[in-house]
C-alpha atoms as a PDB file:
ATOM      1  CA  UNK A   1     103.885 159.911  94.157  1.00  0.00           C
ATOM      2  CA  UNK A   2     105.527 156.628  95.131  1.00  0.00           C
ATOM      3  CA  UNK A   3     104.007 153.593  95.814  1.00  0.00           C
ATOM      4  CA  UNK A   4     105.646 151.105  97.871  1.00  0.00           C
ATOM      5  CA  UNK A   5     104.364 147.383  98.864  1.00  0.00           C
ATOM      6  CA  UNK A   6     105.324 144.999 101.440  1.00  0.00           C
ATOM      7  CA  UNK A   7     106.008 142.567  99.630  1.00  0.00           C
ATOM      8  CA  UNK A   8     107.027 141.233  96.093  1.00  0.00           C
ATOM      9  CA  UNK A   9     103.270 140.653  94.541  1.00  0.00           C
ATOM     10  CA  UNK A  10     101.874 140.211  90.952  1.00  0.00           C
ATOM     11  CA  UNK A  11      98.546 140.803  91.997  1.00  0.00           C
ATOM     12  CA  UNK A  12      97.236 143.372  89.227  1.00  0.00           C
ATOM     13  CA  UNK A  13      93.986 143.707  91.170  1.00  0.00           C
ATOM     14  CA  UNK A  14      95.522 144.409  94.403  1.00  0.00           C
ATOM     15  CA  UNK A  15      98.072 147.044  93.249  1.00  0.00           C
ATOM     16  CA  UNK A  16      95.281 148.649  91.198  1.00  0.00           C
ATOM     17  CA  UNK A  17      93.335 149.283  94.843  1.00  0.00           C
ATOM     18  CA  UNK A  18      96.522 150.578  95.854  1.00  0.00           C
ATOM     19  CA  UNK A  19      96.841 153.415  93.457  1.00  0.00           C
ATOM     20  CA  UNK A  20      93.528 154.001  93.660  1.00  0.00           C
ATOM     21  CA  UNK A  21      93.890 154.598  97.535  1.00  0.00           C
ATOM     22  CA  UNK A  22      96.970 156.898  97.331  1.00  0.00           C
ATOM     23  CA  UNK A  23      95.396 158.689  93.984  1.00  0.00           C
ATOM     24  CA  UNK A  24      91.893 159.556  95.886  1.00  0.00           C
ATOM     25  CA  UNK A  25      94.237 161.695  98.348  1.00  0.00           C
ATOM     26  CA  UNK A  26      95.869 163.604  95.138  1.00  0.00           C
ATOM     27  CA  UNK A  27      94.688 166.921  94.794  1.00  0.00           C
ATOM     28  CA  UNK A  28      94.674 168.380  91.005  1.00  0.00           C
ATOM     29  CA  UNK A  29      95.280 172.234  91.045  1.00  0.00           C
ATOM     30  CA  UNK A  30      94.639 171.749  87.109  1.00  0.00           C
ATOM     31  CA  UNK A  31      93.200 169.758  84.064  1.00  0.00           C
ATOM     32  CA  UNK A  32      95.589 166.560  83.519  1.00  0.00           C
ATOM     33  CA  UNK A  33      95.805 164.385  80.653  1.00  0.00           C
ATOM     34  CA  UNK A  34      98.371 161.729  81.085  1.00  0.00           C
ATOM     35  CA  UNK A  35      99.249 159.975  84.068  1.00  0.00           C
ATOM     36  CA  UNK A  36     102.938 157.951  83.929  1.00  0.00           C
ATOM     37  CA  UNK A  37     103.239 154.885  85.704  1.00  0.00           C
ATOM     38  CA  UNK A  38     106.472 153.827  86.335  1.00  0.00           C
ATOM     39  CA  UNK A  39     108.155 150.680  87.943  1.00  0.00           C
ATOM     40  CA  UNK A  40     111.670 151.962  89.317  1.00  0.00           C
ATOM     41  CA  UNK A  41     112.200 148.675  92.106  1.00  0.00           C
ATOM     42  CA  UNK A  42     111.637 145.669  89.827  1.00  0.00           C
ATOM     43  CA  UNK A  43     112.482 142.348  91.378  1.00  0.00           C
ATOM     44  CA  UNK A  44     112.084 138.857  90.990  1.00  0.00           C
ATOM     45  CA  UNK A  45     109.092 136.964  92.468  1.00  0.00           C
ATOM     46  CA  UNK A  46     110.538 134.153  94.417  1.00  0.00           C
ATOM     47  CA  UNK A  47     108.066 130.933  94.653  1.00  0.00           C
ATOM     48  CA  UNK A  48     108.260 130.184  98.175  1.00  0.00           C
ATOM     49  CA  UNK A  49     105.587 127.099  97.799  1.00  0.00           C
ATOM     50  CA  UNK A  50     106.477 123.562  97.274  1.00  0.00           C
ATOM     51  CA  UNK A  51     103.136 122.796  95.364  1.00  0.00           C
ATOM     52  CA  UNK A  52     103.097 121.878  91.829  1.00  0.00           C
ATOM     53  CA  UNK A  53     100.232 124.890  90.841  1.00  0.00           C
ATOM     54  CA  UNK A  54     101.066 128.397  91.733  1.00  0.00           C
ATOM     55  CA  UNK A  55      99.542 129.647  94.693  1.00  0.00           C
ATOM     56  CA  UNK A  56      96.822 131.807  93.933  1.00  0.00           C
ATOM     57  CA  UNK A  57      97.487 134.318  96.005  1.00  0.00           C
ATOM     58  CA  UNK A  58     100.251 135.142  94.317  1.00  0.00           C
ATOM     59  CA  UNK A  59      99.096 134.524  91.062  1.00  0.00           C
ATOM     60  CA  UNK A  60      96.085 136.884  91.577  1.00  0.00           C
ATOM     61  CA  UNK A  61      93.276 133.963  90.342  1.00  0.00           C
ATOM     62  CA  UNK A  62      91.504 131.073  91.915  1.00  0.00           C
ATOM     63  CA  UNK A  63      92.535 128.193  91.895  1.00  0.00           C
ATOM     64  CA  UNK A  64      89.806 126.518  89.639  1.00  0.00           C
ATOM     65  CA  UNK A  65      90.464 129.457  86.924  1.00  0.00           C
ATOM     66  CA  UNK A  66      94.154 128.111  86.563  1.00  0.00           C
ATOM     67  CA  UNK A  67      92.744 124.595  86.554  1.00  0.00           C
ATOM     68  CA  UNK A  68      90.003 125.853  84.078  1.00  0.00           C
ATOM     69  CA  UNK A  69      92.883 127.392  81.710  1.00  0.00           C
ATOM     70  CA  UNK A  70      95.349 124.459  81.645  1.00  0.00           C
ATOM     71  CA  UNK A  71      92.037 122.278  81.097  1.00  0.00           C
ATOM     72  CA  UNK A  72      91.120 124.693  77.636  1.00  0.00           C
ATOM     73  CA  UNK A  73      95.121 124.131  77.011  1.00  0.00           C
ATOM     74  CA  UNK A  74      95.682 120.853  77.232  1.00  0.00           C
ATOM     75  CA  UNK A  75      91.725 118.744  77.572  1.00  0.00           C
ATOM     76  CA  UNK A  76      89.270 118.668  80.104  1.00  0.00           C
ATOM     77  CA  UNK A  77      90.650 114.992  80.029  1.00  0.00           C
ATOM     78  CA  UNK A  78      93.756 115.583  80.863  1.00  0.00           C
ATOM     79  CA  UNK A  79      93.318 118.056  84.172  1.00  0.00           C
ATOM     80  CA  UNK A  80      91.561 115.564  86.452  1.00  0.00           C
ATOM     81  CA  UNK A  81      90.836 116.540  90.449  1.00  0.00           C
ATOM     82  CA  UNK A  82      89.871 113.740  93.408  1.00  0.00           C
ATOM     83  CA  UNK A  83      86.400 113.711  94.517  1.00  0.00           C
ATOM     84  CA  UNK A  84      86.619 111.862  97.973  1.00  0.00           C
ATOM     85  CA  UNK A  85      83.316 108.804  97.947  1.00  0.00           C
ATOM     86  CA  UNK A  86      81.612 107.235 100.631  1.00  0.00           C
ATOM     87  CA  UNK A  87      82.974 104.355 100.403  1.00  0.00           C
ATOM     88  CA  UNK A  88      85.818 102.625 102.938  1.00  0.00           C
ATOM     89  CA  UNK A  89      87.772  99.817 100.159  1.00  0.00           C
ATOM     90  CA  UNK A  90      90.986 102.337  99.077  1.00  0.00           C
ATOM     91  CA  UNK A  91      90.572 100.846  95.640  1.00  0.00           C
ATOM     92  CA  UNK A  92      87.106 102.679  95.002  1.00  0.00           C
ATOM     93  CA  UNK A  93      87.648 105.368  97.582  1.00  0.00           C
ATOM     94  CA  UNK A  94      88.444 108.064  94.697  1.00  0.00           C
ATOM     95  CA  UNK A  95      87.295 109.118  91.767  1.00  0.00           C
ATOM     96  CA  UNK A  96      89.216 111.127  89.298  1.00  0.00           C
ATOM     97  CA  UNK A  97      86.932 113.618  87.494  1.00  0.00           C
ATOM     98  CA  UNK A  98      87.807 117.044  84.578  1.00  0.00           C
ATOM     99  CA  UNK A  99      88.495 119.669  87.044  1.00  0.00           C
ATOM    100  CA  UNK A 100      85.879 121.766  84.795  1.00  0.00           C
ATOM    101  CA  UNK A 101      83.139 119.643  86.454  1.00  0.00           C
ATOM    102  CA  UNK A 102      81.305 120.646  88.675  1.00  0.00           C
ATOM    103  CA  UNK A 103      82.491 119.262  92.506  1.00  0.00           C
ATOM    104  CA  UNK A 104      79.150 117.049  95.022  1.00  0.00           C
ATOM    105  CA  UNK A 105      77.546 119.358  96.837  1.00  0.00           C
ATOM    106  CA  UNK A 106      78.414 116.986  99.853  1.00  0.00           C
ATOM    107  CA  UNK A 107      81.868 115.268 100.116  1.00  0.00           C
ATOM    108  CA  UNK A 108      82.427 112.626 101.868  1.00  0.00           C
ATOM    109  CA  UNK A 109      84.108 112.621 105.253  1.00  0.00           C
ATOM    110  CA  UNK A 110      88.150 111.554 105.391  1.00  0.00           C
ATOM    111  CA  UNK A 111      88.579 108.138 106.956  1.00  0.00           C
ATOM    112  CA  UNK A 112      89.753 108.026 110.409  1.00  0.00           C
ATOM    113  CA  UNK A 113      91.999 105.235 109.440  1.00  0.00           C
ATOM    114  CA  UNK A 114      95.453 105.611 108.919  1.00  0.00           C
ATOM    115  CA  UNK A 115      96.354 106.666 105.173  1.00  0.00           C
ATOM    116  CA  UNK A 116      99.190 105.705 102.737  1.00  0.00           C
ATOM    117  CA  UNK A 117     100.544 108.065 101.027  1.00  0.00           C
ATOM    118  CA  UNK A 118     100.840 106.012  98.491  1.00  0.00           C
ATOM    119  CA  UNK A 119      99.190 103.031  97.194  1.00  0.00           C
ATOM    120  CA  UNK A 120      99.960 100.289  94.518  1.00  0.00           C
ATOM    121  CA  UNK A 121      98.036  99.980  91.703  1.00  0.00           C
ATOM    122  CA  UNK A 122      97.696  96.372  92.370  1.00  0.00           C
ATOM    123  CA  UNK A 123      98.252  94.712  95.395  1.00  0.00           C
ATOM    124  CA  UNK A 124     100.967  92.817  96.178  1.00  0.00           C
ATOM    125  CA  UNK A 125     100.842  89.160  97.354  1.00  0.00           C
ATOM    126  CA  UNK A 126     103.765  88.563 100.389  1.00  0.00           C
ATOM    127  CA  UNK A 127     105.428  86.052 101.573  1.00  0.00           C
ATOM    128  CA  UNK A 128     104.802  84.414 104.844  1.00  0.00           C
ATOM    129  CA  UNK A 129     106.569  82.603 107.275  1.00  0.00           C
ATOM    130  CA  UNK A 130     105.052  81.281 110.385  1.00  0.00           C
ATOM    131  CA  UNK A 131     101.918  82.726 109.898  1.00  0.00           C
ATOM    132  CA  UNK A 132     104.066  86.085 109.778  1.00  0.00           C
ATOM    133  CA  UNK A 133     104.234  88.290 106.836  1.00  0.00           C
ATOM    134  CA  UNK A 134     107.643  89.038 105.024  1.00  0.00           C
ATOM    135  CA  UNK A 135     108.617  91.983 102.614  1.00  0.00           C
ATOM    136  CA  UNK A 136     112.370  92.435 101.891  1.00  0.00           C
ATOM    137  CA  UNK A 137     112.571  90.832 105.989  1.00  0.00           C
ATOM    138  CA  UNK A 138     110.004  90.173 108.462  1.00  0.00           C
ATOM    139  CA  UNK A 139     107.748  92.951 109.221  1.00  0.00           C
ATOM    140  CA  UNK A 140     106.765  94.342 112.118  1.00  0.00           C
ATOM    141  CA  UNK A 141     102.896  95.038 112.752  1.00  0.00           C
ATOM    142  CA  UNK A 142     102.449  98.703 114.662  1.00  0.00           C
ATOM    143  CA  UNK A 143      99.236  99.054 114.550  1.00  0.00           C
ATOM    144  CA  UNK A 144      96.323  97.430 113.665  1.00  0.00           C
ATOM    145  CA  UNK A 145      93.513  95.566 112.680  1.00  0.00           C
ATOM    146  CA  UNK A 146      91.626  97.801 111.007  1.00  0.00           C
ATOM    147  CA  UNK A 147      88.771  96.279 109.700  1.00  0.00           C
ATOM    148  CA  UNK A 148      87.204  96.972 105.943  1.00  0.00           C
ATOM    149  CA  UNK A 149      84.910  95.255 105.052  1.00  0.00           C
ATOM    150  CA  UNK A 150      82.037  96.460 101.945  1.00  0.00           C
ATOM    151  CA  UNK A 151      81.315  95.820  98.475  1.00  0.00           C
ATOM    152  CA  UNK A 152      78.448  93.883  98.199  1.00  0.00           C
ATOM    153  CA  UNK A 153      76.008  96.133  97.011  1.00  0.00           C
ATOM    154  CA  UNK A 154      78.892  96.687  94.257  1.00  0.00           C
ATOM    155  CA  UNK A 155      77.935  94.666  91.164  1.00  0.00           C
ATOM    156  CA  UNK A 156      80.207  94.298  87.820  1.00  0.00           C
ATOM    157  CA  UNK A 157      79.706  92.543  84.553  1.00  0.00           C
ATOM    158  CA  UNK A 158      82.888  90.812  83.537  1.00  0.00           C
ATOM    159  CA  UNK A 159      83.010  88.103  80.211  1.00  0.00           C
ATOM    160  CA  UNK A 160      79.649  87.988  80.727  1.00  0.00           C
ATOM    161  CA  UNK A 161      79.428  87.443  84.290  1.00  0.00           C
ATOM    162  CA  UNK A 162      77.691  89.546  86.918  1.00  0.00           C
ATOM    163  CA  UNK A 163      79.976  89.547  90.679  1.00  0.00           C
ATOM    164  CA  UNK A 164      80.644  92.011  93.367  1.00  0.00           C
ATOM    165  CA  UNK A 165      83.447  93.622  94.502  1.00  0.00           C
ATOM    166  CA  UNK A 166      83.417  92.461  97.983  1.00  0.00           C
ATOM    167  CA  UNK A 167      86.434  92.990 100.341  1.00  0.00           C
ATOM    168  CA  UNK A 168      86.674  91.485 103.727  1.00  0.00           C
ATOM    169  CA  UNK A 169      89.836  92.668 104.842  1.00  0.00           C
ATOM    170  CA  UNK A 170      92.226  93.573 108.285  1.00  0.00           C
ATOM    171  CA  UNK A 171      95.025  96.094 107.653  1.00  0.00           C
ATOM    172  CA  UNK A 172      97.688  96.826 109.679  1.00  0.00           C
ATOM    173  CA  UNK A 173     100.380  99.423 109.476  1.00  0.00           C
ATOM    174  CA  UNK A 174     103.658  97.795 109.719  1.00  0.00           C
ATOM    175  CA  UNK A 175     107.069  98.254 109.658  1.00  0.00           C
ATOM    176  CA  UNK A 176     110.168  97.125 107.101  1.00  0.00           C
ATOM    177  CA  UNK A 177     114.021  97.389 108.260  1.00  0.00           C
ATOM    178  CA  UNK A 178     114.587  98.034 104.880  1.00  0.00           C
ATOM    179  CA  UNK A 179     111.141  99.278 102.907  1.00  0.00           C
ATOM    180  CA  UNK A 180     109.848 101.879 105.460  1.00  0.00           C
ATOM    181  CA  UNK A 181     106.323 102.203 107.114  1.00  0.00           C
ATOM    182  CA  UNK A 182     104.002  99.990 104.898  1.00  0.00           C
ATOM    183  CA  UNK A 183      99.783  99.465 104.578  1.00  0.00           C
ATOM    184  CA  UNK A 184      99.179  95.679 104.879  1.00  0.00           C
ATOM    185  CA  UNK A 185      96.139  93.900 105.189  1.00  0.00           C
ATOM    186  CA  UNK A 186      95.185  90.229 105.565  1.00  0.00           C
ATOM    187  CA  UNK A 187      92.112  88.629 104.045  1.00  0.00           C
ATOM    188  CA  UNK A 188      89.350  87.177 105.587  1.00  0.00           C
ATOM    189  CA  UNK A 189      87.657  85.504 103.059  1.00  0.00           C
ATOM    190  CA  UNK A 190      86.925  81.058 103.470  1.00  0.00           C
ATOM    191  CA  UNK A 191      89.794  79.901 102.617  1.00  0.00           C
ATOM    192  CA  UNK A 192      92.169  82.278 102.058  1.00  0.00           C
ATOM    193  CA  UNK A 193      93.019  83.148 105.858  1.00  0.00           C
ATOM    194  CA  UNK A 194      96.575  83.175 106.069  1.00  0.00           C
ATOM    195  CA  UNK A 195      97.354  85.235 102.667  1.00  0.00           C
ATOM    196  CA  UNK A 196      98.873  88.878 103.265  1.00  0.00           C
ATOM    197  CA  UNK A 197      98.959  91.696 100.886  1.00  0.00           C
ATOM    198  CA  UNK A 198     101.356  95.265 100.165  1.00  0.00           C
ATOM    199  CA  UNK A 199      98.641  97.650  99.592  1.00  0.00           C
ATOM    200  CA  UNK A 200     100.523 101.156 100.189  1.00  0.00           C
ATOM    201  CA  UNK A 201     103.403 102.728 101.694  1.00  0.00           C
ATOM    202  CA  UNK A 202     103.719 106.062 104.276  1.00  0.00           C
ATOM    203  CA  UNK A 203     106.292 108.744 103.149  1.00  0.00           C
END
């Protein structure tokens, strides 16, 4: 009896239906007592995914079983997954939790605001001339203001002293001849109206 499949597959679960389905249409004439499985058409598996984790579907497990095996590897420290907060200032927007715990019942909803794709770890003060921003040249604002402002109900203790992280800020997406599509804002605070800050850049 040969088995064929589609396609290249590791899937021990799947192939296992497979014999099952072509063995229930085997009929015995006598008593048997070995069966011989053998693999005559072996080939690679190419990896047609970009992604850094195996797709599961080819792998034959979820997901959050590989997670929860490199996490037993390596430390529930180390294998950390986004959990997506109500909360609008990009700095606070994530928070990095072990994979092995359990995920909110309730995300939060993506922003309809345009995303980096990635974001400094600190942002960076620009340079200004005539009121205009300047990063490796002038930029050029494409879109934009998009207002963020929150933080106030956000209360830390630093050296002994209680504040908030407020942020009252305008970002724009703009564009460098040289840097690429970048995620700008401008603050709004008293006395600080004219300062402009790198906060991300678009791939």
């Amino acid at each position: 009896m040969t088995i064929r499949t589609a396609e290249a597959t590791r899937n021990i679960e799947h192939l296992s239906r497979l014999l099952a389905e072509n063995l229930a249409k085997v009929q015995l004439l006598a008593s048997v007592g070995d069966l011989e499985l053998i693999a005559v058409d072996v080939r690679p598996l190419e990896e047609k995914s970009l992604a850094l984790l195996p797709d599961p579907k080819q792998a034959g497990e979820s997901l959050a079983l590989v997670l929860e095996r490199i996490a037993a590897r390596l430390g529930p420290e180390r294998v950390l997954r986004p959990v997506l907060l109500e909360d609008h200032r990009m700095e606070w927007q994530v928070l990095w939790q072990p994979a092995s715990q359990a995920a909110p019942r309730k995300s939060a909803e993506p922003s309809d605001l345009p995303q980096p794709s990635f974001m400094l770890p600190t942002p960076l003060r620009l340079a200004i001339r005539a009121n205009r921003p300047l990063y490796q040249g002038a930029l050029h604002l494409l879109s934009g203001p998009h207002c963020v402002e929150g933080g106030w109900w956000d209360r830390v203790t630093l050296d002994g002293e209680t504040t908030t992280r407020t942020v009252v800020r305008d970002y724009w997406v703009a564009l460098s001849e040289h840097a690429g599509v970048l995620w700008i804002y401008q603050t709004r605070l008293a006395g600080d109206d004219t300062a402009w800050w790198l906060h991300g850049v678009f791939a």
